[in-house]
C-alpha atoms as a PDB file:
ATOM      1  CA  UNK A   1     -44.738  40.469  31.734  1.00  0.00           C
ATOM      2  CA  UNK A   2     -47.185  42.272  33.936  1.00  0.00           C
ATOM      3  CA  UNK A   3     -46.073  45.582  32.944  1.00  0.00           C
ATOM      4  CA  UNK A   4     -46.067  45.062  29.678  1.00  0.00           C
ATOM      5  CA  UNK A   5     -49.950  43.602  29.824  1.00  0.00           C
ATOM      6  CA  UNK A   6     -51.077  46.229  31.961  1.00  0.00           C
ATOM      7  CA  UNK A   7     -49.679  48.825  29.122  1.00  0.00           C
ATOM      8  CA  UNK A   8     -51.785  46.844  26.769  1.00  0.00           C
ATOM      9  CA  UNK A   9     -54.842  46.773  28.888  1.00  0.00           C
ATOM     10  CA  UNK A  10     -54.961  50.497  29.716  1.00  0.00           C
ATOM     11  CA  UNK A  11     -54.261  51.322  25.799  1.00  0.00           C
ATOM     12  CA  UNK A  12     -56.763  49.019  24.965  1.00  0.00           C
ATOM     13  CA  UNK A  13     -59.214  50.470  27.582  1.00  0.00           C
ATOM     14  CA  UNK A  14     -58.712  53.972  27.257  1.00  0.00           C
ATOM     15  CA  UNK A  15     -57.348  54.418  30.829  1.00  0.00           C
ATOM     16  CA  UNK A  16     -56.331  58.034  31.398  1.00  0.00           C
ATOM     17  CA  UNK A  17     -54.186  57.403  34.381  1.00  0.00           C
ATOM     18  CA  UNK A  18     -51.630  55.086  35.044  1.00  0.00           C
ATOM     19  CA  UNK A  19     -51.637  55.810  38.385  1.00  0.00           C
ATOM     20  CA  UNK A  20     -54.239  54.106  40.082  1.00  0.00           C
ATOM     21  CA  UNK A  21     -54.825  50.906  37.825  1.00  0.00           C
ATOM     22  CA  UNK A  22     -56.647  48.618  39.930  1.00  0.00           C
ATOM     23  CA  UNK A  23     -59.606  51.492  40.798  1.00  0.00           C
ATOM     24  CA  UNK A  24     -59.647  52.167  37.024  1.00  0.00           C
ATOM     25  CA  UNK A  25     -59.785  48.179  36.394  1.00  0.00           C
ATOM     26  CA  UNK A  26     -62.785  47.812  38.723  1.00  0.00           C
ATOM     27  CA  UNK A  27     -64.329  50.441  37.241  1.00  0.00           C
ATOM     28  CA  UNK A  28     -64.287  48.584  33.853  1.00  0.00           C
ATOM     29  CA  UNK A  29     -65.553  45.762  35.142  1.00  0.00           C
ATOM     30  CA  UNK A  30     -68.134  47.684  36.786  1.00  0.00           C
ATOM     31  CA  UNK A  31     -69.557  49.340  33.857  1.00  0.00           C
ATOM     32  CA  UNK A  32     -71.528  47.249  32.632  1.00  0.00           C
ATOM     33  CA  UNK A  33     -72.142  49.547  28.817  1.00  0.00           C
ATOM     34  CA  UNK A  34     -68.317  48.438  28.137  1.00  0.00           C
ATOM     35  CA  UNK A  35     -67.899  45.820  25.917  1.00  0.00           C
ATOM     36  CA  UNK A  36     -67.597  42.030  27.675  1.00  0.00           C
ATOM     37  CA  UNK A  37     -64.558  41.545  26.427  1.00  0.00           C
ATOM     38  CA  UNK A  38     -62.846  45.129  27.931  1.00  0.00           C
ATOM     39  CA  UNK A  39     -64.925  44.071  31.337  1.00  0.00           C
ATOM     40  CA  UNK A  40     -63.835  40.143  31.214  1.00  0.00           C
ATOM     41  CA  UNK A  41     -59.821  41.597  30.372  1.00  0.00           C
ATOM     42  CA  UNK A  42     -60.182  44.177  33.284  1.00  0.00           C
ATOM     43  CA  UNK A  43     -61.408  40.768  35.860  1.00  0.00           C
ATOM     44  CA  UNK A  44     -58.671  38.457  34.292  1.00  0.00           C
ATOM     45  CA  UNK A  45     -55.821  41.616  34.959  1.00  0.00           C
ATOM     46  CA  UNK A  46     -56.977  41.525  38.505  1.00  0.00           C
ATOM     47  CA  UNK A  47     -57.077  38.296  39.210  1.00  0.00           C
ATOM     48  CA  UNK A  48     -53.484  38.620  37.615  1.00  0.00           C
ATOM     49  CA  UNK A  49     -52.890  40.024  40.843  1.00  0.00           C
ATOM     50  CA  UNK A  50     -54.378  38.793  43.255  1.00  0.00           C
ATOM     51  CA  UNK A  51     -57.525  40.511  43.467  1.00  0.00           C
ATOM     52  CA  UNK A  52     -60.407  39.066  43.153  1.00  0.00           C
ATOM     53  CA  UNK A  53     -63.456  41.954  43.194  1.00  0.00           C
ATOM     54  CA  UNK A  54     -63.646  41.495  39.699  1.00  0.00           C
ATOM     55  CA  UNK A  55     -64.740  37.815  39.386  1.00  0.00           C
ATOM     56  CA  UNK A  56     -66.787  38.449  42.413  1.00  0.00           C
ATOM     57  CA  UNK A  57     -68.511  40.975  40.797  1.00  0.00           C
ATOM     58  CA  UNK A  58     -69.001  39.528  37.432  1.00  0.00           C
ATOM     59  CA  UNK A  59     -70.728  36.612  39.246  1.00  0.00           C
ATOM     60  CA  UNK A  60     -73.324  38.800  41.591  1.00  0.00           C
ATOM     61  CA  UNK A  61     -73.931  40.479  38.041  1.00  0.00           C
ATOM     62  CA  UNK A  62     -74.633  37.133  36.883  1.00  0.00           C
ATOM     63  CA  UNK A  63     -76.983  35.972  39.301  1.00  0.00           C
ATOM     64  CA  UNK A  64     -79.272  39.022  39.605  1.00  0.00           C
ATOM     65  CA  UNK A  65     -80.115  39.249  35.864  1.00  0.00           C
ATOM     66  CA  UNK A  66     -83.062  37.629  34.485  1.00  0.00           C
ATOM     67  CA  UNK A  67     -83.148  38.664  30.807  1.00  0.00           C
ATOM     68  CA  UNK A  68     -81.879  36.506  27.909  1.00  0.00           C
ATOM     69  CA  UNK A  69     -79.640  38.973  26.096  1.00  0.00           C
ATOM     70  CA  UNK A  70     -78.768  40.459  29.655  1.00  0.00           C
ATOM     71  CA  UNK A  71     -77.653  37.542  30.634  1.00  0.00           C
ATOM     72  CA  UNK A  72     -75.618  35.790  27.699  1.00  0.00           C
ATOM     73  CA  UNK A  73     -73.426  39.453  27.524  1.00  0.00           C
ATOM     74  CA  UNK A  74     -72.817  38.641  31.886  1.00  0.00           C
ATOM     75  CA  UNK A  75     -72.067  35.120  30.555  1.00  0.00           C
ATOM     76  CA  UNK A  76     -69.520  36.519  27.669  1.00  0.00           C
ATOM     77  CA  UNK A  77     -67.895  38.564  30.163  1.00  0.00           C
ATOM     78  CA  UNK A  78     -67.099  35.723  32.587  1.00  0.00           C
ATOM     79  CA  UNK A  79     -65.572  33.463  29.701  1.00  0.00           C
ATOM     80  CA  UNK A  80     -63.213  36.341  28.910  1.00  0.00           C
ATOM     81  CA  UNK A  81     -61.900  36.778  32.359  1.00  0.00           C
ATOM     82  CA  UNK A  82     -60.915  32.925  31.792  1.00  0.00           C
ATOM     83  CA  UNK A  83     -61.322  32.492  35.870  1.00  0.00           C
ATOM     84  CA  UNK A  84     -61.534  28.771  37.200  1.00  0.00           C
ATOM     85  CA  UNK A  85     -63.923  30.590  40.369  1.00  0.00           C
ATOM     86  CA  UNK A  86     -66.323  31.043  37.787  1.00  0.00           C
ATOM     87  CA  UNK A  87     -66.396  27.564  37.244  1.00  0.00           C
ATOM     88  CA  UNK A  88     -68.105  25.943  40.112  1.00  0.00           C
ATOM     89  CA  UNK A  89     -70.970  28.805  40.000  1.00  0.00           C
ATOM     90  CA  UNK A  90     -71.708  28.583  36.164  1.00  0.00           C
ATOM     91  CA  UNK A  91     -72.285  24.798  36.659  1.00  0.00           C
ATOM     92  CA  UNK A  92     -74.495  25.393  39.071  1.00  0.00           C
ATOM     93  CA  UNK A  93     -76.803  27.448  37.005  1.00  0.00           C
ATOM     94  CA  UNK A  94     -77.008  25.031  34.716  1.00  0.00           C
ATOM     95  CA  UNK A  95     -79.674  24.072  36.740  1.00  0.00           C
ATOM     96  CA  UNK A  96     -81.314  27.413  37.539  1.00  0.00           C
ATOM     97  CA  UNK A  97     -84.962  28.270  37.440  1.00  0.00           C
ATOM     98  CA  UNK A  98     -83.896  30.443  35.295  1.00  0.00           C
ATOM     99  CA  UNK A  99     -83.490  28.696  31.346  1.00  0.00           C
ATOM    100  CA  UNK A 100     -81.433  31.899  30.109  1.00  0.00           C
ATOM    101  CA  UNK A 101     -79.435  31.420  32.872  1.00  0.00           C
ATOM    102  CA  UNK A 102     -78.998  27.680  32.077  1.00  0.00           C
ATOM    103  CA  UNK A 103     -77.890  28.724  28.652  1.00  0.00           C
ATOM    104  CA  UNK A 104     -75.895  31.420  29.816  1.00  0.00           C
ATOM    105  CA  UNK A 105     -73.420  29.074  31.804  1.00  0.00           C
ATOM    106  CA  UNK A 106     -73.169  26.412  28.969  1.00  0.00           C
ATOM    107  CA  UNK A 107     -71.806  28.955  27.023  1.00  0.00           C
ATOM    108  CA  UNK A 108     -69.737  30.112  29.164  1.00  0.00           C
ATOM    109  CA  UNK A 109     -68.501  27.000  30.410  1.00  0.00           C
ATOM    110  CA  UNK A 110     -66.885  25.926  27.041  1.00  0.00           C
ATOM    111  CA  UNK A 111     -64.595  28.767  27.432  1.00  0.00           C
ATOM    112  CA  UNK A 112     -62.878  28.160  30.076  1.00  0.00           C
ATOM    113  CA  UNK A 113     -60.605  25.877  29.025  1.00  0.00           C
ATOM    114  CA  UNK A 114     -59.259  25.174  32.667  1.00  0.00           C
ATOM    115  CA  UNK A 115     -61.557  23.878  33.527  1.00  0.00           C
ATOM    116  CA  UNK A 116     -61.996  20.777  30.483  1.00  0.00           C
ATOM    117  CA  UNK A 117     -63.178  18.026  33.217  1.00  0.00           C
ATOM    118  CA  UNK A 118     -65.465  19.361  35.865  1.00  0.00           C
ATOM    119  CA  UNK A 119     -67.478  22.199  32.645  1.00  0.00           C
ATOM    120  CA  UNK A 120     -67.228  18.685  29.973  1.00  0.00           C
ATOM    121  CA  UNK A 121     -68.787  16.246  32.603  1.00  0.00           C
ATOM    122  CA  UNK A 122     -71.530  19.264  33.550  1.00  0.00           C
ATOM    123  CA  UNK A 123     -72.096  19.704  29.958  1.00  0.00           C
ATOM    124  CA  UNK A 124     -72.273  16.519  28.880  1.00  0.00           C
ATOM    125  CA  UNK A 125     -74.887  15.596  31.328  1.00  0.00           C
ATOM    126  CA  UNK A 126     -76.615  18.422  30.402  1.00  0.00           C
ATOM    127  CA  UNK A 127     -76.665  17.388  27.038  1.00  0.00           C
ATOM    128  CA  UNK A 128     -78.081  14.562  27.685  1.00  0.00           C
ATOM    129  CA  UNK A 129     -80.863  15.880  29.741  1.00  0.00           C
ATOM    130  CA  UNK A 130     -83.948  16.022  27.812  1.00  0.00           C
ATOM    131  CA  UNK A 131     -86.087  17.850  30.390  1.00  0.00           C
ATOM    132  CA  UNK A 132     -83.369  20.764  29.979  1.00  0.00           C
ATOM    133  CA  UNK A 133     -84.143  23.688  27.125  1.00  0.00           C
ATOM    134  CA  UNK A 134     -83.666  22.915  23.589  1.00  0.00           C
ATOM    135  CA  UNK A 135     -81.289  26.393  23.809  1.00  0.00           C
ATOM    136  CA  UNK A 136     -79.120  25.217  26.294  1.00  0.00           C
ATOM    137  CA  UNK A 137     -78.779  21.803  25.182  1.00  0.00           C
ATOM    138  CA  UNK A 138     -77.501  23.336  22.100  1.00  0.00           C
ATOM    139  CA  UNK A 139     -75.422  25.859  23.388  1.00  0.00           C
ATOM    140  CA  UNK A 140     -74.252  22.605  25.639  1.00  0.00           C
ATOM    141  CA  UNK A 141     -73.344  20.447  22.613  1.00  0.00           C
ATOM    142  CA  UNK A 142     -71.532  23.450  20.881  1.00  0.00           C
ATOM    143  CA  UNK A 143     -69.488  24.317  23.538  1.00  0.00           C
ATOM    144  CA  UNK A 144     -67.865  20.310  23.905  1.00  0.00           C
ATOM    145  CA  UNK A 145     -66.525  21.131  20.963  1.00  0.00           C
ATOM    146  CA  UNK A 146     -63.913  24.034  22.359  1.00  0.00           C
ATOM    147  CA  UNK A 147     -63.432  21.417  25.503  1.00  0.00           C
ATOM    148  CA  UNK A 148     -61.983  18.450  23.924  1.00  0.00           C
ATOM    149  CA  UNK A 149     -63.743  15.992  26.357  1.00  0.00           C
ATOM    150  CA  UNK A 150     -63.598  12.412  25.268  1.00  0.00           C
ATOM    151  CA  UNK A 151     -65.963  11.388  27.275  1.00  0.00           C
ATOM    152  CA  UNK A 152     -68.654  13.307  25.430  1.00  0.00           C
ATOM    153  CA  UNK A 153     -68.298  11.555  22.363  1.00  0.00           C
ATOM    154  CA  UNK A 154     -70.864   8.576  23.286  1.00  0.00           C
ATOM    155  CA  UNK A 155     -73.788  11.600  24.334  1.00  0.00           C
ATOM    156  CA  UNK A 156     -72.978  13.708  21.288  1.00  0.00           C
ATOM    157  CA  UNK A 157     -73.293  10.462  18.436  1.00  0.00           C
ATOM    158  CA  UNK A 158     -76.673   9.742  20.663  1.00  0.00           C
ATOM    159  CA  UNK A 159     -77.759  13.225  19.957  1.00  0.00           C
ATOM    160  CA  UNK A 160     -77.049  12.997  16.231  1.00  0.00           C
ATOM    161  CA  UNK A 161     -79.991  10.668  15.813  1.00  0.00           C
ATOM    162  CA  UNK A 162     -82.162  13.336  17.226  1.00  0.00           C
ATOM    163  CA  UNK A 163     -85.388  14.296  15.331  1.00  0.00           C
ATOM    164  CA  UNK A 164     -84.185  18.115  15.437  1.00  0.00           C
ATOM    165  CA  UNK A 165     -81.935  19.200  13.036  1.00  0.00           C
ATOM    166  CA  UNK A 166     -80.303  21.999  15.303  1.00  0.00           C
ATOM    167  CA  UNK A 167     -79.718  19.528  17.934  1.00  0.00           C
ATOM    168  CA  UNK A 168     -78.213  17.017  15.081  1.00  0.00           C
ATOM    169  CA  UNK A 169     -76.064  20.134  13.760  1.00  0.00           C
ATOM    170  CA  UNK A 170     -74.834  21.310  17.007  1.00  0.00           C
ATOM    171  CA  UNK A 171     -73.499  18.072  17.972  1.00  0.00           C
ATOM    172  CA  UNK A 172     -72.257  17.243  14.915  1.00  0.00           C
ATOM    173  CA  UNK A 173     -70.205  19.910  15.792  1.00  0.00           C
ATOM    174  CA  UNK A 174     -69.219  18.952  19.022  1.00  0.00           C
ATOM    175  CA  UNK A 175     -68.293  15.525  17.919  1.00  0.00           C
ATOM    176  CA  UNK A 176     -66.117  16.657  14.677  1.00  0.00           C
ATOM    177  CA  UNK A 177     -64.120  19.001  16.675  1.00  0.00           C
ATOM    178  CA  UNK A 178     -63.104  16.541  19.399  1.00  0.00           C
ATOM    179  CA  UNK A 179     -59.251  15.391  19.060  1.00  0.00           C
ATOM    180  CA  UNK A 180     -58.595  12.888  21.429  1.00  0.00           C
ATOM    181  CA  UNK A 181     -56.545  10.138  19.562  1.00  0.00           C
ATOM    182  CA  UNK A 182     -58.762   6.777  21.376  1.00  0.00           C
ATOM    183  CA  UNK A 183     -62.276   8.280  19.325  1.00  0.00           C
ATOM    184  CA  UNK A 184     -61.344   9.123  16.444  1.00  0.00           C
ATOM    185  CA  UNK A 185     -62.564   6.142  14.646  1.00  0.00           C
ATOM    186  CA  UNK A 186     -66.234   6.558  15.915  1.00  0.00           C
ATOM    187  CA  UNK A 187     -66.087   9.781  15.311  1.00  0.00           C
ATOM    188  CA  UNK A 188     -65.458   9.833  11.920  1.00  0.00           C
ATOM    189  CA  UNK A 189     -67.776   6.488  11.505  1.00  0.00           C
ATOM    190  CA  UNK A 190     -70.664   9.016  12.872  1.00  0.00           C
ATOM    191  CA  UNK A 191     -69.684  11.745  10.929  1.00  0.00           C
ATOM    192  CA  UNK A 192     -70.585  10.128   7.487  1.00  0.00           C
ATOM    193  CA  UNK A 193     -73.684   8.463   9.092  1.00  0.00           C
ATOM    194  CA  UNK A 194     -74.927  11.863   8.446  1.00  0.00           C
ATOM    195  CA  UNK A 195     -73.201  12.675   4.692  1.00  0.00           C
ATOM    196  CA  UNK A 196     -77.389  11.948   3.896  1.00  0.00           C
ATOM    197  CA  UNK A 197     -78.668  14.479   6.190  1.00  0.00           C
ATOM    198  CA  UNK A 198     -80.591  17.336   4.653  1.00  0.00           C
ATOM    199  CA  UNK A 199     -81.839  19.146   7.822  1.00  0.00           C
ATOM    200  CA  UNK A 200     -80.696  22.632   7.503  1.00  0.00           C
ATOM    201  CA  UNK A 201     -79.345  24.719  10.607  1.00  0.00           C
ATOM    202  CA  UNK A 202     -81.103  28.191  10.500  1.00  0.00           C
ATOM    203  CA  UNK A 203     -78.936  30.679   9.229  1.00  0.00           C
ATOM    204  CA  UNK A 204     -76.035  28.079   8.294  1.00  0.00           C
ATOM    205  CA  UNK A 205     -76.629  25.271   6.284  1.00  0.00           C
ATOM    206  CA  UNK A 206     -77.182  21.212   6.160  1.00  0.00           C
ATOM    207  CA  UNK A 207     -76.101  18.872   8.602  1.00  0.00           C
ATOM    208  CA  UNK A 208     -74.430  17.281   5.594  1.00  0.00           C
ATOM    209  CA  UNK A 209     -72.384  19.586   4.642  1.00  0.00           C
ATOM    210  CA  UNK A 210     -71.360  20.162   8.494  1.00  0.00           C
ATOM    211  CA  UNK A 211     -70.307  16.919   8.504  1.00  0.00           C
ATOM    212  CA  UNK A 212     -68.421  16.947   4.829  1.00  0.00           C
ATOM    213  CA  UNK A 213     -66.209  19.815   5.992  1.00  0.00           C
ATOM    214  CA  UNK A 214     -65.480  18.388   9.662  1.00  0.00           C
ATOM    215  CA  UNK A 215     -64.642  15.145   8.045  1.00  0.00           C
ATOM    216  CA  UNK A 216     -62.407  17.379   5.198  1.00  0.00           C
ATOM    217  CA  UNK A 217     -60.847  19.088   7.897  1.00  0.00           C
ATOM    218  CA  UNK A 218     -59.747  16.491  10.145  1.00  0.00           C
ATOM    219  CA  UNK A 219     -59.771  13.058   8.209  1.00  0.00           C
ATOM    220  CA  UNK A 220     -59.090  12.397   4.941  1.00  0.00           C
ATOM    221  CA  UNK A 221     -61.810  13.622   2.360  1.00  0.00           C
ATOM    222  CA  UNK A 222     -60.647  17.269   1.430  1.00  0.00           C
ATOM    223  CA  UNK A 223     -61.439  15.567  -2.314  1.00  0.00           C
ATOM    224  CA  UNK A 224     -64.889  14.863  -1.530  1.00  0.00           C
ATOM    225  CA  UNK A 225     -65.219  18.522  -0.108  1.00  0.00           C
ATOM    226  CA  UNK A 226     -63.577  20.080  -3.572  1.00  0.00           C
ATOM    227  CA  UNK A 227     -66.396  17.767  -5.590  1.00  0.00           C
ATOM    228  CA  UNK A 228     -69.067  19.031  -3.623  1.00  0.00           C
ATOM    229  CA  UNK A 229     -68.169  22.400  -4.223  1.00  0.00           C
ATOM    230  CA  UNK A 230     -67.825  21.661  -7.642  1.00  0.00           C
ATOM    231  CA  UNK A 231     -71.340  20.324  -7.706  1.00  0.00           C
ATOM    232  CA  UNK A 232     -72.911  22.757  -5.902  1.00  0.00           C
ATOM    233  CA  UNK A 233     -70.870  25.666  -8.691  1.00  0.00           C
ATOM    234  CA  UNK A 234     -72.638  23.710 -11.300  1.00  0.00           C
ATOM    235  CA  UNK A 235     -76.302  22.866 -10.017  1.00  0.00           C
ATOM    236  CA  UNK A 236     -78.242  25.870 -11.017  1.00  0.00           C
ATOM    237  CA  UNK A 237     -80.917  24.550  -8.515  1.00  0.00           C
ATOM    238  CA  UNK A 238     -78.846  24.962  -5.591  1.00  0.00           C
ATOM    239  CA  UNK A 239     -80.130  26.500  -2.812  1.00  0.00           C
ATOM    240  CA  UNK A 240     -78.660  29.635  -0.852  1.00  0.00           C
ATOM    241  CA  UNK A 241     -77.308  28.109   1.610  1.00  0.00           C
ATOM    242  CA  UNK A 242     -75.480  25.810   0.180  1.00  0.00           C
ATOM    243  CA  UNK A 243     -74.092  28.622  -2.132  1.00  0.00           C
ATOM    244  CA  UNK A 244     -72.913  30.333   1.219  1.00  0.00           C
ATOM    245  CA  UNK A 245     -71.336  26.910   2.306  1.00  0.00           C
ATOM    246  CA  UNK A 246     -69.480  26.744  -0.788  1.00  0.00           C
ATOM    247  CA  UNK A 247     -68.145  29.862  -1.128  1.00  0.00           C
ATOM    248  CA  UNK A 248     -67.030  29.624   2.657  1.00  0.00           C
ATOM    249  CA  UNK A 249     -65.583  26.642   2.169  1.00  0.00           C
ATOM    250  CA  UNK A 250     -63.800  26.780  -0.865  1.00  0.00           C
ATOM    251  CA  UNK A 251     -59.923  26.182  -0.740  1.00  0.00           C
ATOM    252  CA  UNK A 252     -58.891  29.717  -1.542  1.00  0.00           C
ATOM    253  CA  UNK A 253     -61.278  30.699   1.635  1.00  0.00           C
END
């Protein structure tokens, strides 16, 4: 198994020799004008065997970067090397001086799917931290949703009352992609508490219709979903991005 995902991860890197992998690996890692996902594979390969200068460097990257887009491509890095020692770190700097840091690690966190008690409880609480950035707390509320922490579920139907609508759309979310067999009732219960809500997520669409396809996808109202469609087909005074929603949406899609 190693052999044969080392052969993947030096075709997939470009590595010219086989003969010295881990320098090569390190290297990727290193470079930081690779793509995240090549330097994140490279960490996770070394890990793989028992070395851990890849992680380790990944997080001193991490902490010396100040810059938002700096830092969310560190951040995207560390979720692809899938490490649990990045774990205890990123929470952490969820409480940085730094907000882009603080945003950073929620994302992050939610991908590291190890790690579904310690990152949900840290996220959660940072969720429902108002004094934290509006960012991060959204970023926080999305990334619940890869975690499948039942816990959550109480913060994230609190946060769908919220006066923003990003806030309300990003928890949404959260709550509609939660499985965990003891919430679905309230779940779906919260879920059309918002079938009225018109506040529009910036380059998506309504909370609403969030809510409609979450509720199509995991309870039973893929007939509402095909109506809405239908009406939305038909309205001439729909607007674009419920067009978008439709067409992404629609059962052929």
């Amino acid at each position: 198994m190693r052999l044969r995902r080392q052969k993947k991860l030096n075709k997939k890197a470009g590595l010219k020799s086989k003969l010295h992998p881990v320098i090569e690996l390190l290297g990727i890692v290193a470079d930081r004008k690779k793509f995240h996902g090549d330097r994140g594979d490279a960490a996770r390969h070394l890990h793989s065997v028992g070395d851990k200068r890849g992680i380790n460097f990944l997080l001193q990257e991490f902490f010396s970067l100040e810059e938002k887009t700096d830092l969310y491509t560190a951040a995207l890095a560390l979720e692809e090397s899938e490490d649990i020692a990045a774990v205890g770190p990123l929470i952490r700097a969820l409480h940085d001086k730094n907000p882009h840091r603080r945003h950073a690690a929620a994302r992050a966190l939610g991908w590291i799917r190890q790690a579904k008690r310690r990152a949900g409880r840290a996220l959660t609480a940072m969720l429902a931290d108002h004094t934290q950035p509006q960012a991060a707390r959204e970023e926080a509320a999305e990334s619940l949703a890869y975690l499948d922490y039942a816990p959550s579920v109480p913060v994230l139907a609190k946060v769908v009352t919220e006066s923003d609508p990003r806030m309300r759309f990003w928890a949404c979310f959260g709550l509609g992609s939660i499985r965990v067999e003891r919430c679905q009732k309230e779940i779906e219960a919260t879920l059309l508490s918002l079938l009225n809500d018109e506040g529009e997520m910036p380059t998506f669409y309504s909370v609403r219709l969030e809510a409609l396809m979450l509720l199509a996808d995991h309870f039973n109202y893929k007939e509402r979903l095909l109506q809405e469609i239908e009406r939305i087909d038909h309205d001439p005074s729909a607007s674009e991005s419920d067009r978008r929603w439709a067409e992404w949406y629609r059962p052929q899609n």
